[in-house]
Protein backbone atom coordinates (compact mmCIF):
# COMPACT_ATOMS: atom_id res chain seq x y z
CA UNK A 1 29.98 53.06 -90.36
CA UNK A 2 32.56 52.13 -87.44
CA UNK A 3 31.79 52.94 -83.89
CA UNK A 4 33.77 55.90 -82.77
CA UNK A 5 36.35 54.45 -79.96
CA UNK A 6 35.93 56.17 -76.66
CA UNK A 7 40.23 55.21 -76.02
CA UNK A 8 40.72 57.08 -79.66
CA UNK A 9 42.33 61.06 -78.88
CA UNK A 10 40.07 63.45 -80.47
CA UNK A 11 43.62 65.52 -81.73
CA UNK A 12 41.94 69.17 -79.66
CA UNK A 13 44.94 70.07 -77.59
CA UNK A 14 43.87 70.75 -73.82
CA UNK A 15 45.82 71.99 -70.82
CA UNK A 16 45.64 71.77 -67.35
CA UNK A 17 44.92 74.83 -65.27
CA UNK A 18 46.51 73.57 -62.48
CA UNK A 19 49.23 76.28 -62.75
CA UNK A 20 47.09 78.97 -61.83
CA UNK A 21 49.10 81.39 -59.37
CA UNK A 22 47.17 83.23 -56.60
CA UNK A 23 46.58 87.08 -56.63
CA UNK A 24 49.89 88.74 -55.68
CA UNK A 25 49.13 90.22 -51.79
CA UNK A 26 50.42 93.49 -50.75
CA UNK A 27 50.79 94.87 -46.80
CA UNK A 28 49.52 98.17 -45.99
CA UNK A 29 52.20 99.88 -43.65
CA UNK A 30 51.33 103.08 -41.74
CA UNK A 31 54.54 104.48 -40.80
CA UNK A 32 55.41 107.00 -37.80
CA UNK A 33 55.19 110.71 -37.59
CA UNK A 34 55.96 113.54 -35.03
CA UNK A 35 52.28 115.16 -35.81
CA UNK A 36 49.59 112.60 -35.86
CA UNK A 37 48.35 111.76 -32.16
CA UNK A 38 48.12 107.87 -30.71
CA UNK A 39 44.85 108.61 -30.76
CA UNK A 40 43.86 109.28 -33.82
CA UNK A 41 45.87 106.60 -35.38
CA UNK A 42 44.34 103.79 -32.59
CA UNK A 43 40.53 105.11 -34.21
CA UNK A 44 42.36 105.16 -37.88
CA UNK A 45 42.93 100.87 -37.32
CA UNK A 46 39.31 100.59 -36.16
CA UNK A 47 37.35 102.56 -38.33
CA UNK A 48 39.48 101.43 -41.97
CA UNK A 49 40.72 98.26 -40.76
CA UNK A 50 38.05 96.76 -38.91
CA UNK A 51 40.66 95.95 -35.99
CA UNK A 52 39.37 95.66 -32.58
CA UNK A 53 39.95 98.23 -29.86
CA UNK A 54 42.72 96.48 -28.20
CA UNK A 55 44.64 94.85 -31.57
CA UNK A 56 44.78 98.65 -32.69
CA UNK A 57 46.05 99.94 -29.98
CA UNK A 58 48.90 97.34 -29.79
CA UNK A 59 49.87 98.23 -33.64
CA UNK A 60 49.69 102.37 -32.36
CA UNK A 61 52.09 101.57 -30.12
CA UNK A 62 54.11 99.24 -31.89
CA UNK A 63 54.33 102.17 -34.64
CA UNK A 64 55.23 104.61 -31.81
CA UNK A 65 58.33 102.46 -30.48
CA UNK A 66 59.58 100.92 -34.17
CA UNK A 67 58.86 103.08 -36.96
CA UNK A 68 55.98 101.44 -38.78
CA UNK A 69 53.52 98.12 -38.24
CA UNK A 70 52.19 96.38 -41.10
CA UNK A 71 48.13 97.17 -40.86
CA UNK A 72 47.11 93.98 -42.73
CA UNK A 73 47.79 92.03 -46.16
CA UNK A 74 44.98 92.51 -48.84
CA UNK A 75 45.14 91.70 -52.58
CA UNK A 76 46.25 95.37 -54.67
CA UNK A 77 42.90 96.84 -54.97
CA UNK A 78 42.27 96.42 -51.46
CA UNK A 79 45.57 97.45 -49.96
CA UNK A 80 45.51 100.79 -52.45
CA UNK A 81 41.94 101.87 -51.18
CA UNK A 82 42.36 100.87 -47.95
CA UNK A 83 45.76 103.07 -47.80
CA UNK A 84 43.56 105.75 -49.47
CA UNK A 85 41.07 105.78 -47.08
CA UNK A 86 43.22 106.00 -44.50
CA UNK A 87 44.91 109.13 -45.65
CA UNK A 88 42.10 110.78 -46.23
CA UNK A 89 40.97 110.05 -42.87
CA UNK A 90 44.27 111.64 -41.21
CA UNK A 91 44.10 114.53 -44.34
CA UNK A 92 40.23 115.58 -43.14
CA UNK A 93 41.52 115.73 -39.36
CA UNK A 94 44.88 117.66 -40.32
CA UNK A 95 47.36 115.13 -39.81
CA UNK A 96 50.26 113.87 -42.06
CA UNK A 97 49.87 110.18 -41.30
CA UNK A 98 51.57 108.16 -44.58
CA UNK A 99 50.65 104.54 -45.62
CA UNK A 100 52.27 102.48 -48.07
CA UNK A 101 51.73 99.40 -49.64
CA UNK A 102 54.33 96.66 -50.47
CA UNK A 103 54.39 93.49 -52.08
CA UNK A 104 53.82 90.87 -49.54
């Protein structure tokens, strides 16, 4: 019986993986209002996005003077609950504060 060459293609198709994309990444925006308070929104950053003291107040006021400041970049699930969260958080204290989430 003849030794079985190690150079010799088995004939099983394989394929690299190397192709593999990364998770699509989405930013969670929190856009302006007339209604919810500096504060609040300042405590909003900390408590949801883990953002120290000072970093959340620079995004308050960077909301404040342009419209809306991107809160962070998180895969889908992330961004959506995070968003979530933070609605519900500005819902519970009677404010209309509105987050979004947009491809990155």
């Amino acid at each position: 019986m003849p030794q079985p060459n190690s150079n010799q293609s088995t004939g099983a198709a394989t394929k690299d993986r190397t192709g593999i994309d990364e998770p699509r990444q989405y930013k969670v925006v929190v856009h302006n209002d007339d209604f919810t308070t500096i504060e609040f929104v300042a405590d909003m950053f900390v408590r949801v996005f883990s953002k120290p003291a000072d970093e959340a107040m620079a995004l308050t006021m960077k909301i404040h003077r342009e419209g809306k400041a991107v809160a962070g970049v998180f895969s889908y699930d992330v961004a959506m609950t995070k968003a979530h969260q933070a609605m519900a958080l500005a819902r519970d204290s009677g404010y209309p504060l509105r987050l979004t989430c947009e491809p990155d």
